[in-house]
N, C-alpha and C. Protein backbone atom coordinates (compact mmCIF):
# COMPACT_ATOMS: atom_id res chain seq x y z
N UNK A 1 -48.02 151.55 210.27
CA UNK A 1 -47.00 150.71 210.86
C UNK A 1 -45.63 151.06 210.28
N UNK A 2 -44.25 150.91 211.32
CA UNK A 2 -43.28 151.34 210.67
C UNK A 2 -42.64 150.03 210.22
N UNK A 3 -41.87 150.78 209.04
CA UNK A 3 -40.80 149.83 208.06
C UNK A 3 -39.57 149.77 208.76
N UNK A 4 -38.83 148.62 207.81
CA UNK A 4 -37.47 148.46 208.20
C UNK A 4 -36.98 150.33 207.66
N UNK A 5 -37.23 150.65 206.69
CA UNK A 5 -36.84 151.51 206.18
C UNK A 5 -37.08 153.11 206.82
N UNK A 6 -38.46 152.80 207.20
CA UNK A 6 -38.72 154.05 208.78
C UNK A 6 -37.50 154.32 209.57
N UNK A 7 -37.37 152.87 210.48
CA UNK A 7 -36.34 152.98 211.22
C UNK A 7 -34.94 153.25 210.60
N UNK A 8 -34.33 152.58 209.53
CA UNK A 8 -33.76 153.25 209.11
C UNK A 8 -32.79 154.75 208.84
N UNK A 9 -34.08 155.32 208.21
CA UNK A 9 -34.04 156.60 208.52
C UNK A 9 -34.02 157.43 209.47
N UNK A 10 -34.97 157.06 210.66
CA UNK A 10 -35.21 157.77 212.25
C UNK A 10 -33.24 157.56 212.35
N UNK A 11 -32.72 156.62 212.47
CA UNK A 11 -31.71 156.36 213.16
C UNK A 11 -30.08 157.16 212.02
N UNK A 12 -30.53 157.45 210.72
CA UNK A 12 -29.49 158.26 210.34
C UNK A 12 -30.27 159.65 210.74
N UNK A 13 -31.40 159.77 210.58
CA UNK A 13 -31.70 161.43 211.03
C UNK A 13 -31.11 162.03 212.19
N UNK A 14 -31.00 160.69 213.08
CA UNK A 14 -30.49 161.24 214.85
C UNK A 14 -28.99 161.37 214.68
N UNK A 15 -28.08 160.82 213.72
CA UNK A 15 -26.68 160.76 213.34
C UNK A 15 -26.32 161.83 213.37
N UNK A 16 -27.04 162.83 213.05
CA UNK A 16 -27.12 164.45 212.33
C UNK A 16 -26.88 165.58 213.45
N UNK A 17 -26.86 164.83 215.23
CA UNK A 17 -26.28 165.15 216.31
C UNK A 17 -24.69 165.33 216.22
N UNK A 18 -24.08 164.67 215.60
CA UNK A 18 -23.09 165.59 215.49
C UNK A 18 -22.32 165.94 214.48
N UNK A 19 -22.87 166.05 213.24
CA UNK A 19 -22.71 167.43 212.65
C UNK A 19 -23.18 168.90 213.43
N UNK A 20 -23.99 168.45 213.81
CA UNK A 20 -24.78 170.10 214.09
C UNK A 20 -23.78 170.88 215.87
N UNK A 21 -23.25 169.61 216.04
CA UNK A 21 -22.46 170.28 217.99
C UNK A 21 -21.30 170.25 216.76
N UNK A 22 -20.24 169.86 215.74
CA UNK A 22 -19.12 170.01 215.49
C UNK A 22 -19.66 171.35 214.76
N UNK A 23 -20.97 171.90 214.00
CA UNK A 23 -21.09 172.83 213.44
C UNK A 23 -20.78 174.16 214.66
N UNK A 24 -21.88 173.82 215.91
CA UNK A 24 -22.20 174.63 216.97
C UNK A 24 -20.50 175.05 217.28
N UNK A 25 -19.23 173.96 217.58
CA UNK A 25 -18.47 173.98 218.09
C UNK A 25 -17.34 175.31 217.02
N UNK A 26 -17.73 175.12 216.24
CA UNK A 26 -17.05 175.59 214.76
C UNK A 26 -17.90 177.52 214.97
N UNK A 27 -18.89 177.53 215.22
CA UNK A 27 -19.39 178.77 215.23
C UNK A 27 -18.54 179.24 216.35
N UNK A 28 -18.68 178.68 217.64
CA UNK A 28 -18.28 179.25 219.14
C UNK A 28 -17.05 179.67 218.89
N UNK A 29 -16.24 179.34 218.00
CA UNK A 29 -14.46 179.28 218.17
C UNK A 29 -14.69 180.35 216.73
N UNK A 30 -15.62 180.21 216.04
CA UNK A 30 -15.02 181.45 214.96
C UNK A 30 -15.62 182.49 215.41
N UNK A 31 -16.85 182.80 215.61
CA UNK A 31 -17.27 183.85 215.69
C UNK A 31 -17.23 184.27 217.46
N UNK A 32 -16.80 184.93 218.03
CA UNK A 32 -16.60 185.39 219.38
C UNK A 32 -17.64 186.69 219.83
N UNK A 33 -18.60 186.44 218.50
CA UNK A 33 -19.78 187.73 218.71
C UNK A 33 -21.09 186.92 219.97
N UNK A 34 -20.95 185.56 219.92
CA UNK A 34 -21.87 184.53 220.53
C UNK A 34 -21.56 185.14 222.01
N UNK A 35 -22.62 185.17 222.50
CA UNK A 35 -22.91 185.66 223.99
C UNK A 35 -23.15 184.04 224.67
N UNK A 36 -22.65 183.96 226.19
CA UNK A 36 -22.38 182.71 227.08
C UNK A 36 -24.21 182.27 226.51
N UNK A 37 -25.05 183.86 226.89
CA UNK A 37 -26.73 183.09 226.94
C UNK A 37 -27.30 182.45 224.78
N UNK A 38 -26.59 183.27 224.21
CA UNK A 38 -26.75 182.39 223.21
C UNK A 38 -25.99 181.19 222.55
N UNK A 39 -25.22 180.75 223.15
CA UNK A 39 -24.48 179.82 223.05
C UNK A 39 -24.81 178.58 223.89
N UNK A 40 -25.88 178.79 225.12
CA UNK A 40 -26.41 178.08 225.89
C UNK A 40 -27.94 178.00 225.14
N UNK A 41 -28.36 178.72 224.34
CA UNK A 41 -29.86 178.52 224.07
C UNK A 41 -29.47 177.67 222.59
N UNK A 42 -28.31 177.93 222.11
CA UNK A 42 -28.42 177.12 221.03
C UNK A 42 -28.51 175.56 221.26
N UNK A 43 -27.73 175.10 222.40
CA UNK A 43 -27.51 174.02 223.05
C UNK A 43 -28.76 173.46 223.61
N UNK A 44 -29.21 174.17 224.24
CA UNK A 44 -30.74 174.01 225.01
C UNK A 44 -31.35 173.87 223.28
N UNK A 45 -31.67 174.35 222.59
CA UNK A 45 -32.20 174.04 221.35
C UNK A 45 -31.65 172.79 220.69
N UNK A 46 -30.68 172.41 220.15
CA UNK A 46 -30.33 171.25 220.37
C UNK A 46 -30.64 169.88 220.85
N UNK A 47 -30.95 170.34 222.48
CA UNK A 47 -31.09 168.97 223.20
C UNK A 47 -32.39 169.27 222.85
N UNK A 48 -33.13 170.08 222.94
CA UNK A 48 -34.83 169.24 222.33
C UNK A 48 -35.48 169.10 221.62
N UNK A 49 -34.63 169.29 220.43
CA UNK A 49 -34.43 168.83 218.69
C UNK A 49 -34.19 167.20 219.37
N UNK A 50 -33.06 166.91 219.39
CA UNK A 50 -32.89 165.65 219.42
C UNK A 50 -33.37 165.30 220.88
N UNK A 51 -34.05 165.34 221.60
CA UNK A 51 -35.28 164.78 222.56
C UNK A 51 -36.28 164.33 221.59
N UNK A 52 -36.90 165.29 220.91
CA UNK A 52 -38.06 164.75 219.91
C UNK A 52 -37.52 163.87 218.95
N UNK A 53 -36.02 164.21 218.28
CA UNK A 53 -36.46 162.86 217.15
C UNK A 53 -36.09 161.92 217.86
N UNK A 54 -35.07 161.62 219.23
CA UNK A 54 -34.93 160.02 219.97
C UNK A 54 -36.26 159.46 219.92
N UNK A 55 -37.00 160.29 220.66
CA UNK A 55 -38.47 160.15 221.04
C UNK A 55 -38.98 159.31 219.79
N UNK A 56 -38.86 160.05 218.95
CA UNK A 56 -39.82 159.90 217.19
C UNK A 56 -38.97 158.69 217.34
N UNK A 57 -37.82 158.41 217.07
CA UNK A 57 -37.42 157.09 216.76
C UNK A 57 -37.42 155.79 217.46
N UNK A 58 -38.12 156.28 218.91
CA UNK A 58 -37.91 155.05 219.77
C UNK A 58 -39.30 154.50 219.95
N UNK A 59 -40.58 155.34 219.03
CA UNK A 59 -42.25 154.94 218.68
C UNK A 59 -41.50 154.52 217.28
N UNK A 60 -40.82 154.48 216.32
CA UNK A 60 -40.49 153.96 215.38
C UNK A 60 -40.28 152.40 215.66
N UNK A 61 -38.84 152.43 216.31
CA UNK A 61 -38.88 151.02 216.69
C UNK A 61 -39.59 150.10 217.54
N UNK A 62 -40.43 151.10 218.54
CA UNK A 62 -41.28 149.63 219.01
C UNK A 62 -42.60 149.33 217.95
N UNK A 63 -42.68 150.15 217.28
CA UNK A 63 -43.88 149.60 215.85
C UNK A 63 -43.20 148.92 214.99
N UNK A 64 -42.35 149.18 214.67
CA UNK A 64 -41.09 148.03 214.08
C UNK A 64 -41.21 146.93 214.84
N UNK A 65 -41.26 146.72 215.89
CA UNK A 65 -41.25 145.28 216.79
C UNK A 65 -42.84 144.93 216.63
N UNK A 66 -42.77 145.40 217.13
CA UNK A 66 -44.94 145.18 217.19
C UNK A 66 -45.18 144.10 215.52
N UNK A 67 -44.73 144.66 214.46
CA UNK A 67 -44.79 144.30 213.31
C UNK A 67 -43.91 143.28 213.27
N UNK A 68 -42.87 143.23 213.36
CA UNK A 68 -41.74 142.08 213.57
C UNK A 68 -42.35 140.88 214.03
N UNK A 69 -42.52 141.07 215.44
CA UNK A 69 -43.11 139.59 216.41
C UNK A 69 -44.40 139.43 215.74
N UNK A 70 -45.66 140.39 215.59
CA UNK A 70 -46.82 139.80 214.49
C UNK A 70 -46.71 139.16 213.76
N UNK A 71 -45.55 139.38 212.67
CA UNK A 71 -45.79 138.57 211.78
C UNK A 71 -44.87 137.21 211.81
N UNK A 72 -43.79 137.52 212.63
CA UNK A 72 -42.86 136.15 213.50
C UNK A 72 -44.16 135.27 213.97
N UNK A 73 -45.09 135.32 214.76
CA UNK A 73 -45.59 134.64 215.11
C UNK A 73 -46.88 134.21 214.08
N UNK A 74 -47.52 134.94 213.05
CA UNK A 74 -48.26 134.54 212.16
C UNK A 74 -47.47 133.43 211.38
N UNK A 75 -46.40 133.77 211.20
CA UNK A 75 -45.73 132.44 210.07
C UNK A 75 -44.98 131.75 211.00
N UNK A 76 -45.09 131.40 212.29
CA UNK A 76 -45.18 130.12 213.55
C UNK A 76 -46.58 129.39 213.33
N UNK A 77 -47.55 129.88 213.47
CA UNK A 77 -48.51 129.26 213.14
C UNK A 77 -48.75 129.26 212.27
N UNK A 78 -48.81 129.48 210.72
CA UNK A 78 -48.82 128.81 209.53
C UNK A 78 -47.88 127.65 209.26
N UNK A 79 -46.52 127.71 210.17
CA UNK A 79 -45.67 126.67 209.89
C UNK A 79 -46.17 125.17 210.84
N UNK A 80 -46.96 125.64 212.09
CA UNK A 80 -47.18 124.55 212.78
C UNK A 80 -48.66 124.00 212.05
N UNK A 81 -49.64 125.06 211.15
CA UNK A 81 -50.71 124.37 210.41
C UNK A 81 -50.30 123.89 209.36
N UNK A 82 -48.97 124.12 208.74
CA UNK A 82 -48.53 122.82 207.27
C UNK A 82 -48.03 121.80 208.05
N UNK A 83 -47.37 122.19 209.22
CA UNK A 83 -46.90 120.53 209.64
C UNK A 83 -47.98 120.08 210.10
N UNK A 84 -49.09 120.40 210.45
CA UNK A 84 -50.23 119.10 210.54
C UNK A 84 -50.87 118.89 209.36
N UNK A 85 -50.89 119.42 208.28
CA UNK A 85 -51.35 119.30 207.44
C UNK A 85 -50.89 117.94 206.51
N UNK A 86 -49.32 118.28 207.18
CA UNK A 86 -48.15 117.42 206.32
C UNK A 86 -48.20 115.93 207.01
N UNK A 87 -49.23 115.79 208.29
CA UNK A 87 -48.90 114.75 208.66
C UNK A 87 -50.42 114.13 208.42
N UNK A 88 -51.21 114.96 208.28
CA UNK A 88 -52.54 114.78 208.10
C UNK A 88 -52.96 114.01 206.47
N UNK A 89 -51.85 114.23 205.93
CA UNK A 89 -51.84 113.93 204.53
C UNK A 89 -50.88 112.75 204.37
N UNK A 90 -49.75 113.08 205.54
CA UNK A 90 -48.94 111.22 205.44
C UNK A 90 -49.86 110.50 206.25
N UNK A 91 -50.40 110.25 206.63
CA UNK A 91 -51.47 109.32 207.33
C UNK A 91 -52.78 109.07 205.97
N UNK A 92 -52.77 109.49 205.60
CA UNK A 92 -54.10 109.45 204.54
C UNK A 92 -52.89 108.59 203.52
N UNK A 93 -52.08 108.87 203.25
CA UNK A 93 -51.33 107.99 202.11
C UNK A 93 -50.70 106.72 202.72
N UNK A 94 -50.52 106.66 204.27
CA UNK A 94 -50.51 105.65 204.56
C UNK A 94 -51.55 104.39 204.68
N UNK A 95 -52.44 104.90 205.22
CA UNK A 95 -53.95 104.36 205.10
C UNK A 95 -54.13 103.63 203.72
N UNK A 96 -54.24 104.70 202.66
CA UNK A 96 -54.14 103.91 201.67
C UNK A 96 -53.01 102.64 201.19
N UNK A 97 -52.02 103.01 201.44
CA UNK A 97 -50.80 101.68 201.09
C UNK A 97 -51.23 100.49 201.75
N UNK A 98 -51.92 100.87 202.77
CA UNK A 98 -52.55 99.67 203.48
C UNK A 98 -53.56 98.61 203.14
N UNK A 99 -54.45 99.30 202.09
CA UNK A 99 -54.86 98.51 200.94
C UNK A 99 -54.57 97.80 200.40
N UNK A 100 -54.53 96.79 200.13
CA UNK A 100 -54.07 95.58 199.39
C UNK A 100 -54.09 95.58 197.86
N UNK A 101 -53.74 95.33 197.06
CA UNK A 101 -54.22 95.21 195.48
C UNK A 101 -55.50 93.96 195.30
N UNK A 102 -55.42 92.80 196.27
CA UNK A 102 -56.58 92.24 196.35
C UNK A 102 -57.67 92.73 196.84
N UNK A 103 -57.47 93.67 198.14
CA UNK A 103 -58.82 94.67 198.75
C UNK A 103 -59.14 95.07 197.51
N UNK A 104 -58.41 96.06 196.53
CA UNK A 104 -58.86 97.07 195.82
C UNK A 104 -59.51 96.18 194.80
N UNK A 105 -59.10 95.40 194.41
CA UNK A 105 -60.04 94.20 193.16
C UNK A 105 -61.12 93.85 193.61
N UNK A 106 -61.10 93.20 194.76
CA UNK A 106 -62.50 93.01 195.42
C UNK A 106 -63.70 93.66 195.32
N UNK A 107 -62.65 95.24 196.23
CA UNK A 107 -64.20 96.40 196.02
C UNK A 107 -64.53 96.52 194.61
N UNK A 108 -64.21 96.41 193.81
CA UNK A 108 -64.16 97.09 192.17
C UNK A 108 -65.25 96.09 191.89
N UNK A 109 -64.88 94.46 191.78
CA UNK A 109 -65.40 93.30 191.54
C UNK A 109 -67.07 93.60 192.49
N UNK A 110 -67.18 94.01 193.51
CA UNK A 110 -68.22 93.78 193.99
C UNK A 110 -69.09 95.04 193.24
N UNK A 111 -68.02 96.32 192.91
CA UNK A 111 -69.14 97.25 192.43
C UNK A 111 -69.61 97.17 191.07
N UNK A 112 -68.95 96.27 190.33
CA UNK A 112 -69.04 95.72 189.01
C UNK A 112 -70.61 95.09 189.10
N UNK A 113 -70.46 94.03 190.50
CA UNK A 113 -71.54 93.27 190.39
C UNK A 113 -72.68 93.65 190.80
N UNK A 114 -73.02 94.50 191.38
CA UNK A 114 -74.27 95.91 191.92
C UNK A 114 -74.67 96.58 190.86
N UNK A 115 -73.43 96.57 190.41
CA UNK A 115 -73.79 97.48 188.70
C UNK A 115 -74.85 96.93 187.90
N UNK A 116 -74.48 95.89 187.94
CA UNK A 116 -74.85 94.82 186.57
C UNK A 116 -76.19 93.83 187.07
N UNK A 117 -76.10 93.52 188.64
CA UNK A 117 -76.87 93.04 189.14
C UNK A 117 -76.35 91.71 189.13
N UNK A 118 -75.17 90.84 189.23
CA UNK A 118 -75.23 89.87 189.30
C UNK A 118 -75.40 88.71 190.42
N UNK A 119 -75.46 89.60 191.69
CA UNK A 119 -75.47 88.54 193.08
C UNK A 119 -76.81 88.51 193.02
């Protein structure tokens, strides 16, 4: 799977388009030994250098996405299972407040007396 840091890179590697046409441009004007057909094959070489790395970089970024929204949506649903969790647990502490301090003596008092056998 690709990284932030994959992409990254794919996208300064493709930058490197123009150094290489200001290099190409820099040869054509100094050296006048370049023939029209090698000056066209360098170009044609060129464009499918950078055909393949667009290419390479544009399977970069949709695995970059692929990974992105996976895990966007894994921690959507971890966030929607703590909020039930969170409510699943305020209901249980409510329940209890609902108890009385006399309920709770009672039960105690009655398990005292089961204990001991006194009813």
């Amino acid at each position: 799977m690709a990284n932030q840091f994959d992409l990254e890179q794919g996208i300064m590697s493709c930058w490197g388009v123009t150094d290489e046409l200001n290099l190409l441009l820099e040869e054509l004007m100094e050296n006048q030994a370049f023939t029209q057909d090698q000056a066209a094959n360098f170009v044609l070489g060129l464009a499918a250098i950078y055909d393949s790395k667009f290419e390479k970089l544009n399977r970069t970024f949709e695995d970059f996405l692929k990974q992105y929204y996976k895990m966007s949506n894994e921690l959507k649903q971890a966030r929607i299972e703590l909020h039930d969790m969170h409510y699943e647990l305020e209901a249980i502490e409510n329940a209890n407040e609902e108890l009385s301090l006399a309920e709770i003596f009672d039960e105690e008092e009655l398990k005292l007396e089961d204990e001991f056998g006194f009813r």
